[in-house]
PDB file of N, CA and C in Angstrom:
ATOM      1  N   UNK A   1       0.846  -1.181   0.000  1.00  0.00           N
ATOM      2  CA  UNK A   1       0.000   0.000   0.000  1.00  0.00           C
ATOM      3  C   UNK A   1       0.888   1.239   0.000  1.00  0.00           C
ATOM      4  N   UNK A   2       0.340   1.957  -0.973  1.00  0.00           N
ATOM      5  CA  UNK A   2       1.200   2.985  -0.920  1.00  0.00           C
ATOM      6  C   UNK A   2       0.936   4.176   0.111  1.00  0.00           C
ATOM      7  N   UNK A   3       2.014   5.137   0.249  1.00  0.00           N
ATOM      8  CA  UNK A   3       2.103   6.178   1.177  1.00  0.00           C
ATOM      9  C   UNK A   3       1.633   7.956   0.608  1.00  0.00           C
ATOM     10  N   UNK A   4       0.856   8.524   1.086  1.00  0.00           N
ATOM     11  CA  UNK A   4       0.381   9.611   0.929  1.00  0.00           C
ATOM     12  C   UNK A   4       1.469  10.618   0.930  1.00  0.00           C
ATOM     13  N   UNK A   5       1.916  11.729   0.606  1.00  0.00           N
ATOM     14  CA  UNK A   5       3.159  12.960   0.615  1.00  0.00           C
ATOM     15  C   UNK A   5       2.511  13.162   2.113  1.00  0.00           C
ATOM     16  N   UNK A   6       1.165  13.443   2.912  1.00  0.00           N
ATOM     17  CA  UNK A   6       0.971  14.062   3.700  1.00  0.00           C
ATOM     18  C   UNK A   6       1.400  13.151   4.918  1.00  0.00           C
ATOM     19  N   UNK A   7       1.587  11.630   5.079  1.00  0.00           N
ATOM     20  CA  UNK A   7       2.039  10.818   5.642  1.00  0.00           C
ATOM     21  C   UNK A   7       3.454  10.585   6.056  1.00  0.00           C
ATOM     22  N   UNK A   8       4.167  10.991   4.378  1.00  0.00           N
ATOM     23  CA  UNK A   8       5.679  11.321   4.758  1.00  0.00           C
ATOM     24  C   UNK A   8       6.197  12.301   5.545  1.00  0.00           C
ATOM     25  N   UNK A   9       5.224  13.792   4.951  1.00  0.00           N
ATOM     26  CA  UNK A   9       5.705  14.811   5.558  1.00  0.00           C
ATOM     27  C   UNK A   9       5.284  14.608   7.265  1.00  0.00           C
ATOM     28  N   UNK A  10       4.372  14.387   7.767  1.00  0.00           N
ATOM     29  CA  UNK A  10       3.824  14.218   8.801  1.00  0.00           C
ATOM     30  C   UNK A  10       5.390  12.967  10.085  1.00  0.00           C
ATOM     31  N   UNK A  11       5.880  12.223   9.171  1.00  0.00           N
ATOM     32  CA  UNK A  11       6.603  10.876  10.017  1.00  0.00           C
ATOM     33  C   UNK A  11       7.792  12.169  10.379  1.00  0.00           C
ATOM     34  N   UNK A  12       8.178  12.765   9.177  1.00  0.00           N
ATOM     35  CA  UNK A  12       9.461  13.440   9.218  1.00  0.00           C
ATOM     36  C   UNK A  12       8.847  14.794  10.016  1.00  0.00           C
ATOM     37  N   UNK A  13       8.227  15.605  10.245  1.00  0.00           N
ATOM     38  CA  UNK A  13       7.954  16.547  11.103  1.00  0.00           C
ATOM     39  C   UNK A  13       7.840  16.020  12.646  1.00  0.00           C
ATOM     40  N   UNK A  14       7.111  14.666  12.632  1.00  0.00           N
ATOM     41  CA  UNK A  14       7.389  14.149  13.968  1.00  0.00           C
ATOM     42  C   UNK A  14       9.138  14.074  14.624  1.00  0.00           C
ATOM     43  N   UNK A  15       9.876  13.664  13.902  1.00  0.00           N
ATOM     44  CA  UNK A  15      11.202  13.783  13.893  1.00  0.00           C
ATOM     45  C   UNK A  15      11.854  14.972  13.946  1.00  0.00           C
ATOM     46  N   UNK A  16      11.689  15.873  13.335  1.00  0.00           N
ATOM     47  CA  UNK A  16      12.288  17.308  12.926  1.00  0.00           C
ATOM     48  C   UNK A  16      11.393  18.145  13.282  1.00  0.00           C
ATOM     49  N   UNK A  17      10.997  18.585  13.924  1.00  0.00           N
ATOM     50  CA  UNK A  17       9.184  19.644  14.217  1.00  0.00           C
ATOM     51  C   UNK A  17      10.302  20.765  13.993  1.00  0.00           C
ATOM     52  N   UNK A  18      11.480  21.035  14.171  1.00  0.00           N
ATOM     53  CA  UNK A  18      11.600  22.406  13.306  1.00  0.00           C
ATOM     54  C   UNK A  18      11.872  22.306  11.507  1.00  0.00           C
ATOM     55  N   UNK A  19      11.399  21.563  10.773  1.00  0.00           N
ATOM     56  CA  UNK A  19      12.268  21.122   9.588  1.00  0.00           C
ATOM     57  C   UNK A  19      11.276  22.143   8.965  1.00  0.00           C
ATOM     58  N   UNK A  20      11.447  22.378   7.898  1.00  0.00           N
ATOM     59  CA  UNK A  20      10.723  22.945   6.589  1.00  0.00           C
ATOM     60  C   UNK A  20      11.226  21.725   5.840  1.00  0.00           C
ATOM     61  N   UNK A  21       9.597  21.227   5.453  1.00  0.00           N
ATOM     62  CA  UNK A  21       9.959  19.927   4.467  1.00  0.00           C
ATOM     63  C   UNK A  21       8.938  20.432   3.572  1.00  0.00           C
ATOM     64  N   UNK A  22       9.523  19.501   2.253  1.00  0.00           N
ATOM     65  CA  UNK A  22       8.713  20.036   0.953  1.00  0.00           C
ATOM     66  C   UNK A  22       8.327  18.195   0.523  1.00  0.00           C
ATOM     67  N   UNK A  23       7.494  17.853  -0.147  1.00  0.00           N
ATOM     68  CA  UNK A  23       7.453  16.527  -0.595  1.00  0.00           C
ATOM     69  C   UNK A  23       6.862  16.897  -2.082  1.00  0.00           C
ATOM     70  N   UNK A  24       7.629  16.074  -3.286  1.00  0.00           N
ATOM     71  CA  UNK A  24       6.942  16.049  -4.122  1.00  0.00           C
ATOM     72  C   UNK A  24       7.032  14.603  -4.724  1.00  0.00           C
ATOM     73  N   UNK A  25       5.584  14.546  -5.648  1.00  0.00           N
ATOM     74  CA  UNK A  25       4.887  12.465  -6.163  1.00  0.00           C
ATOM     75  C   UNK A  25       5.433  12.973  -7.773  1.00  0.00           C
ATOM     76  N   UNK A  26       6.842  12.428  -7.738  1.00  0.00           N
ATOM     77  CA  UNK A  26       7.440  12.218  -8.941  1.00  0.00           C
ATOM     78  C   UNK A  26       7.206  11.963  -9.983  1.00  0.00           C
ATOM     79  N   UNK A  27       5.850  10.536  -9.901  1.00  0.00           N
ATOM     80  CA  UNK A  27       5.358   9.909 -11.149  1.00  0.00           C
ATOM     81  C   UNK A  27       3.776  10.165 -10.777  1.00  0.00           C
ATOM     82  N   UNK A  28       3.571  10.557  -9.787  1.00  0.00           N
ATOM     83  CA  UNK A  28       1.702  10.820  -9.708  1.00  0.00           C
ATOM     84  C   UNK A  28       1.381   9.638  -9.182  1.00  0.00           C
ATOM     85  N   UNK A  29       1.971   8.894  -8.681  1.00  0.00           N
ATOM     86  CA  UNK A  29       1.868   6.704  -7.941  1.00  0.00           C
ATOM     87  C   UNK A  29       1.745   6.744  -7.302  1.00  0.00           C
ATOM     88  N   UNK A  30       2.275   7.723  -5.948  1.00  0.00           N
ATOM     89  CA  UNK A  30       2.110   7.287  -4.799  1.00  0.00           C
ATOM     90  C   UNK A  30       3.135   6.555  -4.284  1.00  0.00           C
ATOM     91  N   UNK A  31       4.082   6.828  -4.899  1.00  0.00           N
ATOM     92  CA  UNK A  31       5.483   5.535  -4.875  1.00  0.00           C
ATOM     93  C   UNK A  31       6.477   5.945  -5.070  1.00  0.00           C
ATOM     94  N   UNK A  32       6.651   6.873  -5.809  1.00  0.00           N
ATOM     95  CA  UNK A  32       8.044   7.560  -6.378  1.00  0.00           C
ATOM     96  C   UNK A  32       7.866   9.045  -5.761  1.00  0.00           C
ATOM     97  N   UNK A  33       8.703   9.999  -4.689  1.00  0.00           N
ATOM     98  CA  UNK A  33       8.913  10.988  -3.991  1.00  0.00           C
ATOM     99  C   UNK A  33      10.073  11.362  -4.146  1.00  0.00           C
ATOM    100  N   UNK A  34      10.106  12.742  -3.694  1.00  0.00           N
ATOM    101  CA  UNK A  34      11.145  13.593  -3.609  1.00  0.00           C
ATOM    102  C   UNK A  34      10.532  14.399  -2.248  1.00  0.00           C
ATOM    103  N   UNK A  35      11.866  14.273  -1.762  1.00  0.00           N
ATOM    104  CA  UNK A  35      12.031  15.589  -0.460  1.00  0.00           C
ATOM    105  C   UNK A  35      12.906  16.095  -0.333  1.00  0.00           C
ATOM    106  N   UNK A  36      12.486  17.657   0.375  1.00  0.00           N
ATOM    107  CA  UNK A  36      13.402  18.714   0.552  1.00  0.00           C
ATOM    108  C   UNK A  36      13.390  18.802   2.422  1.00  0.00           C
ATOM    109  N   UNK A  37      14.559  18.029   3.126  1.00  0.00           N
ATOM    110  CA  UNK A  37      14.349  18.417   4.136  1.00  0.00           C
ATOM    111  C   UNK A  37      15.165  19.679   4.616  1.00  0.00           C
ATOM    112  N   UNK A  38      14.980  20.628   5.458  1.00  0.00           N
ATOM    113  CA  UNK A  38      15.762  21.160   5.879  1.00  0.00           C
ATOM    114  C   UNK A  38      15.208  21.663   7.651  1.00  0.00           C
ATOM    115  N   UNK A  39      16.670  21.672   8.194  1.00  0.00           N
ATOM    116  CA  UNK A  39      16.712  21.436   9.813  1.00  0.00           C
ATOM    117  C   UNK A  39      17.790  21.736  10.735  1.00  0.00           C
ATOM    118  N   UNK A  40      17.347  22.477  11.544  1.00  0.00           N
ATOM    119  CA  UNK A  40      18.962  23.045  12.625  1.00  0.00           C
ATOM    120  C   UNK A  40      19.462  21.157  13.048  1.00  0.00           C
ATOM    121  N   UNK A  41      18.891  20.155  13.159  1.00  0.00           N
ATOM    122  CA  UNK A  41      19.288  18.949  13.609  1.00  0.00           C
ATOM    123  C   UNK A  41      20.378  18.661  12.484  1.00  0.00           C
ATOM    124  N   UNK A  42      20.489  19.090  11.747  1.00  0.00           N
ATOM    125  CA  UNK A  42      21.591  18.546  10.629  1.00  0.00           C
ATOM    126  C   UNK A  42      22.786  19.333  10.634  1.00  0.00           C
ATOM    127  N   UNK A  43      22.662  20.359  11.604  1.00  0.00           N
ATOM    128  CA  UNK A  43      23.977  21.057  11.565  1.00  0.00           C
ATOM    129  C   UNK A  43      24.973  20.283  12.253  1.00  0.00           C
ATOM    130  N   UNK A  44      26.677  20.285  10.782  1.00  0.00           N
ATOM    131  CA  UNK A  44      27.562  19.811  11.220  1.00  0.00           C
ATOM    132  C   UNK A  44      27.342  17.875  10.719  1.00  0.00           C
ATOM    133  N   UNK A  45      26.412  17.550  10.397  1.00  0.00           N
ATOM    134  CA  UNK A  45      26.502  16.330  10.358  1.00  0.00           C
ATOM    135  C   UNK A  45      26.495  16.066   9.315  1.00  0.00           C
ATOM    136  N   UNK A  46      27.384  14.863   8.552  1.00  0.00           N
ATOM    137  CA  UNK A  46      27.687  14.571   6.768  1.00  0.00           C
ATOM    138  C   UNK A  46      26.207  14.263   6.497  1.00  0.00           C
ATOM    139  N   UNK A  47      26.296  14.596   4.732  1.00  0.00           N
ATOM    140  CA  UNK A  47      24.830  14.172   4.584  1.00  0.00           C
ATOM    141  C   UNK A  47      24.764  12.695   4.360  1.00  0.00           C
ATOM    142  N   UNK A  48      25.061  11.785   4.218  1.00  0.00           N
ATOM    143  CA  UNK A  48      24.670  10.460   4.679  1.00  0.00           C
ATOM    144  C   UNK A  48      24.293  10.635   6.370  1.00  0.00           C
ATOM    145  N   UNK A  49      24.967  10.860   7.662  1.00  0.00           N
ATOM    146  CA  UNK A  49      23.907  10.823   8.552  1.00  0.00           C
ATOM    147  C   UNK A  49      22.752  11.671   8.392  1.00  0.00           C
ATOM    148  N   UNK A  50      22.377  12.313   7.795  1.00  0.00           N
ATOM    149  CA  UNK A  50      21.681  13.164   7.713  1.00  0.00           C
ATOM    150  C   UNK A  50      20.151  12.684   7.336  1.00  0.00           C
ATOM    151  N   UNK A  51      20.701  11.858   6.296  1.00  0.00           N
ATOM    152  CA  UNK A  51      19.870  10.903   5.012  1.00  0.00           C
ATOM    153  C   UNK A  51      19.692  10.031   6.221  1.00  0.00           C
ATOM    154  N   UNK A  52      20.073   9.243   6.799  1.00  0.00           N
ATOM    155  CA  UNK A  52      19.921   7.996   8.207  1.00  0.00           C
ATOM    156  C   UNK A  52      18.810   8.536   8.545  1.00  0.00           C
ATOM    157  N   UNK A  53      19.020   9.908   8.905  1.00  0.00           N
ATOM    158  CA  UNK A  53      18.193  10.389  10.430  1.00  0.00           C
ATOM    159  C   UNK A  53      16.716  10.143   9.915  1.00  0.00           C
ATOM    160  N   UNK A  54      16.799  10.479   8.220  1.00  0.00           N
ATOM    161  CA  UNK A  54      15.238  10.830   7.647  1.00  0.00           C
ATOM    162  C   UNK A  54      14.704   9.520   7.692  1.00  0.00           C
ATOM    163  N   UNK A  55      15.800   8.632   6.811  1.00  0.00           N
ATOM    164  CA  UNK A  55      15.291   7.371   6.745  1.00  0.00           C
ATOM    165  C   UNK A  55      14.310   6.258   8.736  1.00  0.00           C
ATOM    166  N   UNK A  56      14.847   6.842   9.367  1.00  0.00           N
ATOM    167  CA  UNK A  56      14.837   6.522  10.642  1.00  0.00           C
ATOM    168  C   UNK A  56      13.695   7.088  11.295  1.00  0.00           C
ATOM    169  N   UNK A  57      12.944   8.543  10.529  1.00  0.00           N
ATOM    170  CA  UNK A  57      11.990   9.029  10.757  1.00  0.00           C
ATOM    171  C   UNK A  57      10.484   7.839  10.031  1.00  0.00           C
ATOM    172  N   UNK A  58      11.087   7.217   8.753  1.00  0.00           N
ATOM    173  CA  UNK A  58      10.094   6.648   8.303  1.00  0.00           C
ATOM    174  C   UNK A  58       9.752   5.399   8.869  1.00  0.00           C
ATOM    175  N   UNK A  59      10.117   5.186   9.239  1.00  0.00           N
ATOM    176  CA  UNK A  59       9.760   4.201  10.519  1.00  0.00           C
ATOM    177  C   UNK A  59      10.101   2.745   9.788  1.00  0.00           C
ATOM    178  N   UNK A  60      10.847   2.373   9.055  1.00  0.00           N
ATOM    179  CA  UNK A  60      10.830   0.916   8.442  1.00  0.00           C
ATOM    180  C   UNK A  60      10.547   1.050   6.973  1.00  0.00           C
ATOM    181  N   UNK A  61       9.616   2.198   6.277  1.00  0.00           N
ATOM    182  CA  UNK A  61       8.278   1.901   5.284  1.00  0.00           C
ATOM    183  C   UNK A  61       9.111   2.206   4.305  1.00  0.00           C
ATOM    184  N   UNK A  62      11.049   2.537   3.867  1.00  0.00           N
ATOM    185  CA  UNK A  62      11.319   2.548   2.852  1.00  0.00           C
ATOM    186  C   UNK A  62      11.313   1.161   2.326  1.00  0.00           C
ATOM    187  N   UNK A  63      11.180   1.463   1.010  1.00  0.00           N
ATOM    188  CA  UNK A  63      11.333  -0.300   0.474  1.00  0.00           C
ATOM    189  C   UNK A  63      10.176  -1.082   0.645  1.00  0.00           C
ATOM    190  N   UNK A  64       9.026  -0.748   1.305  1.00  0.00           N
ATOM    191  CA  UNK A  64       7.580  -1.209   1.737  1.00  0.00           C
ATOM    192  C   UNK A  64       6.888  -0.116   1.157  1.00  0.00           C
ATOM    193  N   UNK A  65       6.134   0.189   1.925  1.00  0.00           N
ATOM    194  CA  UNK A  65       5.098   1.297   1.718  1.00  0.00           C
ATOM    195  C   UNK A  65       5.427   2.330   0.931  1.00  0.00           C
ATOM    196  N   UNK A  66       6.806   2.640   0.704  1.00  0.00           N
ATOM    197  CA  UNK A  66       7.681   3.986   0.081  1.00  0.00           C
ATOM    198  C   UNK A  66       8.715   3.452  -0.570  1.00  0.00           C
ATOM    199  N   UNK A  67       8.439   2.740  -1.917  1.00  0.00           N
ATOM    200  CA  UNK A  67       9.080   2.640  -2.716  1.00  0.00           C
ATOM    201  C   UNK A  67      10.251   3.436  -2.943  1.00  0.00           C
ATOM    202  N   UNK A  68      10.246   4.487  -3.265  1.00  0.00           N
ATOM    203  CA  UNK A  68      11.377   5.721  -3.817  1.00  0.00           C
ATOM    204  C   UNK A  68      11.249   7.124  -3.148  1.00  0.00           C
ATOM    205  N   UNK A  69      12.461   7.294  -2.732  1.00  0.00           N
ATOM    206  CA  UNK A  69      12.550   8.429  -2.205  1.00  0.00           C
ATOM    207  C   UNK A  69      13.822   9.533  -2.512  1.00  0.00           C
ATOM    208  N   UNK A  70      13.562  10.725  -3.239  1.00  0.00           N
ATOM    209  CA  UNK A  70      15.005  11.314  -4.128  1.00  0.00           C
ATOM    210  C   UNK A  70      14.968  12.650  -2.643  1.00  0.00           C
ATOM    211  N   UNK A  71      15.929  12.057  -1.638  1.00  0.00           N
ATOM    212  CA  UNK A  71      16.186  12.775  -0.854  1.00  0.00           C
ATOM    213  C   UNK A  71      16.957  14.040  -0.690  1.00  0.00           C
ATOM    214  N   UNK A  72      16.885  15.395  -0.359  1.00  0.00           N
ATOM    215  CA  UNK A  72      17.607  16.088  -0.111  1.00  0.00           C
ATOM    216  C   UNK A  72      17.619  16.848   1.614  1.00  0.00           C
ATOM    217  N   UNK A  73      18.587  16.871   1.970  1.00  0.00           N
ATOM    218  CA  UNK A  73      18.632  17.222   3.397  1.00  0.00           C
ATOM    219  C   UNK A  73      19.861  18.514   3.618  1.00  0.00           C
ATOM    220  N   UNK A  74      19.342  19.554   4.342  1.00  0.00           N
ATOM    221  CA  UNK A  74      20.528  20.297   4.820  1.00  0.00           C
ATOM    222  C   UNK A  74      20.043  21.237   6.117  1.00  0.00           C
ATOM    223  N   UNK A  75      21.022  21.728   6.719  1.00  0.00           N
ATOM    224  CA  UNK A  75      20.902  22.608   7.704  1.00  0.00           C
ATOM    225  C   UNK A  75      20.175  24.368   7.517  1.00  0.00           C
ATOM    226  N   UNK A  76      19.679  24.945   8.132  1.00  0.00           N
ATOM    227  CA  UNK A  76      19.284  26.227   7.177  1.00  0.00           C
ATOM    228  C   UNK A  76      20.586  27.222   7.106  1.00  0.00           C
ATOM    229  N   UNK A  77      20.562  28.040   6.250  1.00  0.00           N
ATOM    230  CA  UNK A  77      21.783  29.099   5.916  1.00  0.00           C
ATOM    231  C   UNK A  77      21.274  29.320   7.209  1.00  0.00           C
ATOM    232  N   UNK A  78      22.810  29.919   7.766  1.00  0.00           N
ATOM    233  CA  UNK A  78      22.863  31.473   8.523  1.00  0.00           C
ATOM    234  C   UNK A  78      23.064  32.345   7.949  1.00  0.00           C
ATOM    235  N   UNK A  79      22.411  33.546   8.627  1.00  0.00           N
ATOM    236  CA  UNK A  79      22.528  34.766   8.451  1.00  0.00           C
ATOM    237  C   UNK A  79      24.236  35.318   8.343  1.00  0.00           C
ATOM    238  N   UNK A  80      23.859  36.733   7.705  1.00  0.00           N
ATOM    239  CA  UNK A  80      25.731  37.154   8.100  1.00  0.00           C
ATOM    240  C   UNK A  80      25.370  37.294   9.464  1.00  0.00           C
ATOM    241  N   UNK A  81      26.662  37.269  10.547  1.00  0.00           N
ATOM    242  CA  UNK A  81      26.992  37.757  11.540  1.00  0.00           C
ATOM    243  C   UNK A  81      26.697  39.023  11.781  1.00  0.00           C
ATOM    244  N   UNK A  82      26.341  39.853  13.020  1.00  0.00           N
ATOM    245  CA  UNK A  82      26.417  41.422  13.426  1.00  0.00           C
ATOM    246  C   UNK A  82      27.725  41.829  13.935  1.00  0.00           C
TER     247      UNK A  82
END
């Protein structure tokens, strides 16, 4: 059974409640996604852990329920300094 964008975004906000996440249905299936995470939790950390953390938000359902996922993850810019 496939997974809703509002289901993904929802697992990963449980995880990240400060993230700005974006989800988009690649092929219109229900199966093929793209995300834009972004999150002060990723500061400093390579993006493979980064990619872990999301995957770890989905609770098991890659490869099940969530076929494909074209991940992107980063920390938010800072500002210049005062």
């Amino acid at each position: 059974m496939a997974m809703s964008a509002g289901e993904i975004e929802t697992l990963i906000r449980a995880a990240f409640p400060d993230a700005r996440v974006t989800i988009e249905d690649l092929a219109g299936d229900g199966d093929h996604y793209a995300a834009t995470v972004v999150s002060e939790s990723f500061r400093g950390l390579p993006r493979v852990r980064q990619h872990q953390l999301v995957y770890a938000a989905l609770s098991g359902r890659m490869g099940g329920a969530l076929h494909a996922l074209a991940l992107q993850t980063s920390a938010p810019e800072q500002g210049p300094s005062a």
